[in-house]
C-alpha atoms as a PDB file:
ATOM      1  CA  UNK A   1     -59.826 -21.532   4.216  1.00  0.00           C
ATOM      2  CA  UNK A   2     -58.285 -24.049   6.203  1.00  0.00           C
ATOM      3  CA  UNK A   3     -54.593 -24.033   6.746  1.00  0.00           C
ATOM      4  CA  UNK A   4     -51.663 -27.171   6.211  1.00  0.00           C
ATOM      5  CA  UNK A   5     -48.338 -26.970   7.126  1.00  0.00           C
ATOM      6  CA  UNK A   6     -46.929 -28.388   4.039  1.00  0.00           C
ATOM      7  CA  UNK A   7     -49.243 -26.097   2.226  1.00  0.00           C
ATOM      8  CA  UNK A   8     -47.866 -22.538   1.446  1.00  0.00           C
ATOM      9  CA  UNK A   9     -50.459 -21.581  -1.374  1.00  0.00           C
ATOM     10  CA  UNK A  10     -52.041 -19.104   1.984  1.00  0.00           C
ATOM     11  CA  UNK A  11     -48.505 -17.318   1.864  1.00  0.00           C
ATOM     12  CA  UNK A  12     -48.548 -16.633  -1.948  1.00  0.00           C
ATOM     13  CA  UNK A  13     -52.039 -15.683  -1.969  1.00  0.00           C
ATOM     14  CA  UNK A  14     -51.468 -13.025   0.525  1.00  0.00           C
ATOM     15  CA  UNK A  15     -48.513 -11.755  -1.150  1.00  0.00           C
ATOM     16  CA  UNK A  16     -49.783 -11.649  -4.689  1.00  0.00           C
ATOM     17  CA  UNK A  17     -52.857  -9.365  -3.028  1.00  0.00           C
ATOM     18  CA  UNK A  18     -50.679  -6.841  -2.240  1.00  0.00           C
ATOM     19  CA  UNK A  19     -50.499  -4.229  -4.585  1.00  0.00           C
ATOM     20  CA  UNK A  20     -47.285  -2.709  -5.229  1.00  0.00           C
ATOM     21  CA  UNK A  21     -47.170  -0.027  -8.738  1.00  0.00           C
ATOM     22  CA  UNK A  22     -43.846  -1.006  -9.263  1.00  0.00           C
ATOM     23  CA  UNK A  23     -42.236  -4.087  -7.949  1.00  0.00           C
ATOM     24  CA  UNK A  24     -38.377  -3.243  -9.388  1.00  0.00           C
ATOM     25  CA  UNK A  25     -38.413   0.342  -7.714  1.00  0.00           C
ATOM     26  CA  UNK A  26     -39.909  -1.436  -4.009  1.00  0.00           C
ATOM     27  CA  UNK A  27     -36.875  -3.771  -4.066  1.00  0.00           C
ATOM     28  CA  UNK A  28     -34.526  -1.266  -5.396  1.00  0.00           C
ATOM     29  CA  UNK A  29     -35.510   0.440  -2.638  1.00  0.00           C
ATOM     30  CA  UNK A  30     -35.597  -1.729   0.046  1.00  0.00           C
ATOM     31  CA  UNK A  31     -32.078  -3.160  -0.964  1.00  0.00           C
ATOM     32  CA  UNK A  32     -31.024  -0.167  -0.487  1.00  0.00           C
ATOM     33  CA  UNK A  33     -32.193   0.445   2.874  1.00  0.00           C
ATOM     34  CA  UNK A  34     -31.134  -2.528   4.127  1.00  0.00           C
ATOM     35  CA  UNK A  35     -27.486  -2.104   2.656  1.00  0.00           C
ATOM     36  CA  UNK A  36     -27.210   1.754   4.438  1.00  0.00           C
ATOM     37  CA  UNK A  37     -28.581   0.189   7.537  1.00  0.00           C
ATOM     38  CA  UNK A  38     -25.626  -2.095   7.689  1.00  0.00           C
ATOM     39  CA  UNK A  39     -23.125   0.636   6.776  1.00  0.00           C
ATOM     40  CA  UNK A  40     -24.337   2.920   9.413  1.00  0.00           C
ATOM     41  CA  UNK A  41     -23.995  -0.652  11.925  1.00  0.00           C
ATOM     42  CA  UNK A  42     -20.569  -1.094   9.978  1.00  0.00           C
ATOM     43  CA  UNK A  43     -19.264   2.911  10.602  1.00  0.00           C
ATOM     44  CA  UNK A  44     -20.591   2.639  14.592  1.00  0.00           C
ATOM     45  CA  UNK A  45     -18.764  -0.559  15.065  1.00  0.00           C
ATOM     46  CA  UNK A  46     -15.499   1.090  13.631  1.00  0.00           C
ATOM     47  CA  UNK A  47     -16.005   4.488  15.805  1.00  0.00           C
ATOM     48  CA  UNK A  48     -16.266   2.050  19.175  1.00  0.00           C
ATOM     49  CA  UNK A  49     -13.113   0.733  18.097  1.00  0.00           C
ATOM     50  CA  UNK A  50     -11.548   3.379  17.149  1.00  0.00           C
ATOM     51  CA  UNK A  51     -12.512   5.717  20.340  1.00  0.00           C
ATOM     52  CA  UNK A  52     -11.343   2.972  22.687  1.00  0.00           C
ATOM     53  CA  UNK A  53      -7.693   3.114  20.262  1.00  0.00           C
ATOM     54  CA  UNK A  54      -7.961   6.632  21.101  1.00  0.00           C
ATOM     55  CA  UNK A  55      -8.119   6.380  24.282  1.00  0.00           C
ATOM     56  CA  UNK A  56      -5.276   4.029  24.866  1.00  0.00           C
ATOM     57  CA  UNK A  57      -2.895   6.014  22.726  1.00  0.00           C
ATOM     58  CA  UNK A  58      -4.014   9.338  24.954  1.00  0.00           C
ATOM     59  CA  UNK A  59      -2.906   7.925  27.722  1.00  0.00           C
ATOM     60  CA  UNK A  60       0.288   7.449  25.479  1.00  0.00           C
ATOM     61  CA  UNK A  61       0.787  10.378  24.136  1.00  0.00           C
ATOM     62  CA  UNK A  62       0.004  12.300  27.394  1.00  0.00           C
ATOM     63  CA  UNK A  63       3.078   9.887  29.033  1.00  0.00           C
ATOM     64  CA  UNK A  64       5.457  10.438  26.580  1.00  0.00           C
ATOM     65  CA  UNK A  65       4.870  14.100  26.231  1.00  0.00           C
ATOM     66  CA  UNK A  66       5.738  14.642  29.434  1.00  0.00           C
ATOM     67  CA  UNK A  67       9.404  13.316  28.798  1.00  0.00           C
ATOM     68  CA  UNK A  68      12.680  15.433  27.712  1.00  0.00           C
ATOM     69  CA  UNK A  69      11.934  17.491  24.491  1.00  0.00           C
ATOM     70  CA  UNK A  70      15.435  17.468  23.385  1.00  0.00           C
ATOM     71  CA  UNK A  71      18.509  15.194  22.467  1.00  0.00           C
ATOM     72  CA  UNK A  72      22.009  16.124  22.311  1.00  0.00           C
ATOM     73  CA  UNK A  73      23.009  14.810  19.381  1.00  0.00           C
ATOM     74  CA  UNK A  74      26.876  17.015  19.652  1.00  0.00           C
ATOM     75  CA  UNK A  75      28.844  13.255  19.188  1.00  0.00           C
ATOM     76  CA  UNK A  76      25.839  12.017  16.281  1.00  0.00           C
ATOM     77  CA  UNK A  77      27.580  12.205  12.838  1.00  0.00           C
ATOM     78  CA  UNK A  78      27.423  15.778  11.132  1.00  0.00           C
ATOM     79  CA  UNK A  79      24.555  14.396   8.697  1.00  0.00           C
ATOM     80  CA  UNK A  80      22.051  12.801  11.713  1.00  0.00           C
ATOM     81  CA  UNK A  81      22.788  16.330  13.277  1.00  0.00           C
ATOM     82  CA  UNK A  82      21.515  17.606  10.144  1.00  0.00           C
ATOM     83  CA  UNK A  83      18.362  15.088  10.063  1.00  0.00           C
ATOM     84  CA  UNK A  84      17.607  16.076  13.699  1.00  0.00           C
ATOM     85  CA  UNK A  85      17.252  19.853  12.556  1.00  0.00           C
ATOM     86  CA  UNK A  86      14.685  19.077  10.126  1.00  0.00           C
ATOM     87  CA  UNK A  87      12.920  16.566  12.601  1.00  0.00           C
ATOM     88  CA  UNK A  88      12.825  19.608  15.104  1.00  0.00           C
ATOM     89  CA  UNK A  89      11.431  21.971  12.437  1.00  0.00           C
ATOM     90  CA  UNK A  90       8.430  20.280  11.115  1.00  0.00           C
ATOM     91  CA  UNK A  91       7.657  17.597  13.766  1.00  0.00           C
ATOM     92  CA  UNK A  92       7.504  20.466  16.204  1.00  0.00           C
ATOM     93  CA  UNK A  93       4.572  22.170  14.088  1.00  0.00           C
ATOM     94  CA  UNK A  94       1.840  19.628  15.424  1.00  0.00           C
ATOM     95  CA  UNK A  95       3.507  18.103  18.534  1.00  0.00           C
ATOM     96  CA  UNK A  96       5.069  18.247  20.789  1.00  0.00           C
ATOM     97  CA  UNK A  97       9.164  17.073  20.588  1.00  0.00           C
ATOM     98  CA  UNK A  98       9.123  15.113  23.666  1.00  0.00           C
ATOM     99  CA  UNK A  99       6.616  12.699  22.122  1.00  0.00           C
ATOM    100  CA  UNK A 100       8.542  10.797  19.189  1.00  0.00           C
ATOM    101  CA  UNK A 101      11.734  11.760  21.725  1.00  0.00           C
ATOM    102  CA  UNK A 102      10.068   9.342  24.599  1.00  0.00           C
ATOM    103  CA  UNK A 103       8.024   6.816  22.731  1.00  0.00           C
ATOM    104  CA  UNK A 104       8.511   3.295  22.341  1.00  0.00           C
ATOM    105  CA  UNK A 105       9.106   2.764  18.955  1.00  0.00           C
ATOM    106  CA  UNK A 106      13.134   1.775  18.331  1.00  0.00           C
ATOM    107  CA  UNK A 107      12.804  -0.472  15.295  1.00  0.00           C
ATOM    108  CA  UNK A 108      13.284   0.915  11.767  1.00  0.00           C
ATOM    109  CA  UNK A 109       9.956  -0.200  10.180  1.00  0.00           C
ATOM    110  CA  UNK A 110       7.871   1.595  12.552  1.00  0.00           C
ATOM    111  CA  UNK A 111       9.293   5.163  12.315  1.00  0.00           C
ATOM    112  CA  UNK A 112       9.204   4.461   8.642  1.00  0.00           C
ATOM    113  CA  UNK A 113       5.355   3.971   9.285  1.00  0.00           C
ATOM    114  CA  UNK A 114       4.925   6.509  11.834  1.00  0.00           C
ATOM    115  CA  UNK A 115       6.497   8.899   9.979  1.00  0.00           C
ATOM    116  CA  UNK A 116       4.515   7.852   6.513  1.00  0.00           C
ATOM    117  CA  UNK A 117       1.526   8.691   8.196  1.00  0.00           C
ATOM    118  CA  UNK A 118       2.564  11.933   9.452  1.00  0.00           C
ATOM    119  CA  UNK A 119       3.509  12.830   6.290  1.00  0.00           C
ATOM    120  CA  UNK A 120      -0.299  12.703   5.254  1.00  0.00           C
ATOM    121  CA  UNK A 121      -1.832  14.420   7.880  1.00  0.00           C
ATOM    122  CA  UNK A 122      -3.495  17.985   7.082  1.00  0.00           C
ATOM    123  CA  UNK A 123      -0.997  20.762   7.300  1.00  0.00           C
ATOM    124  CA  UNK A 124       1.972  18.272   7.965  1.00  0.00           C
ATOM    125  CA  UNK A 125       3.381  19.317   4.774  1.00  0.00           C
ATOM    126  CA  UNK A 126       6.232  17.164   4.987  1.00  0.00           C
ATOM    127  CA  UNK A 127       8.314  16.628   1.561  1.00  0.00           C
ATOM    128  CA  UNK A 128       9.500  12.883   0.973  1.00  0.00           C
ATOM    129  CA  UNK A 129      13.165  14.198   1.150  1.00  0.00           C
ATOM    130  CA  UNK A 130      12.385  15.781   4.308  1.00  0.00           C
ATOM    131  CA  UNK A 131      10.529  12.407   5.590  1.00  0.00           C
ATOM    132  CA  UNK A 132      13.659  11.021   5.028  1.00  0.00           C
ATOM    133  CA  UNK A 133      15.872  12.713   6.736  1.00  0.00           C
ATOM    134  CA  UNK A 134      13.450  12.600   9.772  1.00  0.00           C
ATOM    135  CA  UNK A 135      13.704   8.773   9.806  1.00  0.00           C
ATOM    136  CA  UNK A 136      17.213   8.858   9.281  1.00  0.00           C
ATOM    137  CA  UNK A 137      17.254  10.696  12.522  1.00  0.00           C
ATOM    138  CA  UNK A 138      15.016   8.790  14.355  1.00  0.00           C
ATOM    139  CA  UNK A 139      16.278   5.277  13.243  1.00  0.00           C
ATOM    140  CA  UNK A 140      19.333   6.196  13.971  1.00  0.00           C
ATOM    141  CA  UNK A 141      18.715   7.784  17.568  1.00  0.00           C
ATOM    142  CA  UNK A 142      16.657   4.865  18.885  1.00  0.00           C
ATOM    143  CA  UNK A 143      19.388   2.498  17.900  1.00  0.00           C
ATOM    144  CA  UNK A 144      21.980   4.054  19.717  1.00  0.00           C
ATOM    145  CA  UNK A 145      20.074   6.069  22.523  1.00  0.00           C
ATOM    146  CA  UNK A 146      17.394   3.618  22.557  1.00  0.00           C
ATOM    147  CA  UNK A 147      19.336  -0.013  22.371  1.00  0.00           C
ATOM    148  CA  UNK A 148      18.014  -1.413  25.205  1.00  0.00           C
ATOM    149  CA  UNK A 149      14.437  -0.783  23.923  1.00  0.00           C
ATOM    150  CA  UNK A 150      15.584  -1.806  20.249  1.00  0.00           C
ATOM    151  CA  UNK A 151      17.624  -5.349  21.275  1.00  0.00           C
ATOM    152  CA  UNK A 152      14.448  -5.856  23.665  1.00  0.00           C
ATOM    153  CA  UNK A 153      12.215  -5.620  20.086  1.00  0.00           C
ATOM    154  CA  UNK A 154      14.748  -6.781  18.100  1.00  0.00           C
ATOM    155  CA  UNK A 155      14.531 -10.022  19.838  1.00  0.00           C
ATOM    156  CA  UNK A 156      11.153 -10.491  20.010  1.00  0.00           C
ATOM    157  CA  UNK A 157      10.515 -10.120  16.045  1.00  0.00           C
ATOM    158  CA  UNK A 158      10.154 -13.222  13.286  1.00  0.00           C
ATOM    159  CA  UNK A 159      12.942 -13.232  11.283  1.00  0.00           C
ATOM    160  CA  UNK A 160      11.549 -11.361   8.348  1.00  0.00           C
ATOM    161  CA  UNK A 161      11.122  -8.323  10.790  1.00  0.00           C
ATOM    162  CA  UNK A 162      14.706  -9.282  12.366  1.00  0.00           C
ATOM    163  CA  UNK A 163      15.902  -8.969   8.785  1.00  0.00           C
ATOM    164  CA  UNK A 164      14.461  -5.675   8.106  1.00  0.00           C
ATOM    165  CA  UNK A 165      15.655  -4.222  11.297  1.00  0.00           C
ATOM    166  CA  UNK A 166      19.250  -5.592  10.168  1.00  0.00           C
ATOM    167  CA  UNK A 167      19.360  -4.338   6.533  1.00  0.00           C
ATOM    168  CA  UNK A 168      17.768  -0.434   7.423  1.00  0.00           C
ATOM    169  CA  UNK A 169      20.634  -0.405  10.690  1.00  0.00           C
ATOM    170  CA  UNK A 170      23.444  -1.444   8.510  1.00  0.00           C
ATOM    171  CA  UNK A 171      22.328   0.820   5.824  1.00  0.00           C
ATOM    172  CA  UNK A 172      21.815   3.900   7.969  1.00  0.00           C
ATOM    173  CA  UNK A 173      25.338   2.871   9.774  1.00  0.00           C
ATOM    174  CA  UNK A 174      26.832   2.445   6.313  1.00  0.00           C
ATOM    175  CA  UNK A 175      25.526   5.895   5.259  1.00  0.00           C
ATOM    176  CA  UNK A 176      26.053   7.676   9.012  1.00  0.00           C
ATOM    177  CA  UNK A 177      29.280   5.715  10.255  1.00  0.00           C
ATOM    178  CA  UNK A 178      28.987   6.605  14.338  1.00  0.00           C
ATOM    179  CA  UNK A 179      32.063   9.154  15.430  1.00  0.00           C
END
């Protein structure tokens, strides 16, 4: 048998002589393979990314745990004193205080996702009225105890996230006038 280039009637010779009993199930099958090998590839690309996250935000957490684990809040208006007791309550069941106390989050829309995913973490058990109340506090806090850090932010955001900031202050001033 001589082979040409151009000629593939070699290839489809050798394939049709192998014998396979069932030729859906041996795709089926090999589709399938090939579609967990990429997951597994997918899943250990993800945990790399994640771990070196992780890492990073260790380094984080382990900075601003080390920070004051308390606020006086005595001239905060009587219903952010309020918001700070249930903040102390149940953020104090998984960490420590001193970490949302000394992080750098100021703006509203990321307590509101911090605290979001808190809220779904095992054992958090964190109602959305008490949720609430704990962003209340925090919003509130980092705009006045934090302004520096929040004008730095503020500043640096588009205008939709400038917006945002504005409406959730105002609102949370309108709600919690300062003494």
């Amino acid at each position: 048998m001589s082979l040409v280039l151009g000629d593939r009637s070699w290839l489809h010779s050798t394939v049709n002589s192998i014998s396979v009993p069932n030729p859906g199930k041996s795709r089926n099958w090999t589709a399938r393979l090939l579609m967990f090998l990429c997951m597994a590839l997918l899943i250990a690309v993800a945990r790399a990314a994640l771990d070196d996250v992780q890492a990073v935000s260790k380094e984080q957490l382990a900075k601003f745990d080390k920070g004051p684990t308390s606020i006086d809040v005595s001239a905060y208006p009587a219903g952010i004193q309020e918001s700070y007791t249930a903040f102390r309550q149940k953020c104090s069941l998984c960490h420590t205080l001193a970490r949302p106390i000394n992080c750098d989050f100021a703006l509203p829309d990321e307590w509101s996702h911090y605290i979001k995913r808190m809220m779904y973490k095992p054992g958090s058990n964190i109602s959305p009225a008490q949720a609430k109340k704990i962003y209340q506090f925090l919003a509130f806090d980092s705009y006045v105890r934090k302004k520096a850090l929040f004008d730095d932010k503020h500043s640096k955001a588009d205008d939709a996230g400038k917006a945002d900031a504005d409406a959730r202050v105002k609102e949370l001033l309108a709600a919690f006038p300062p003494k």
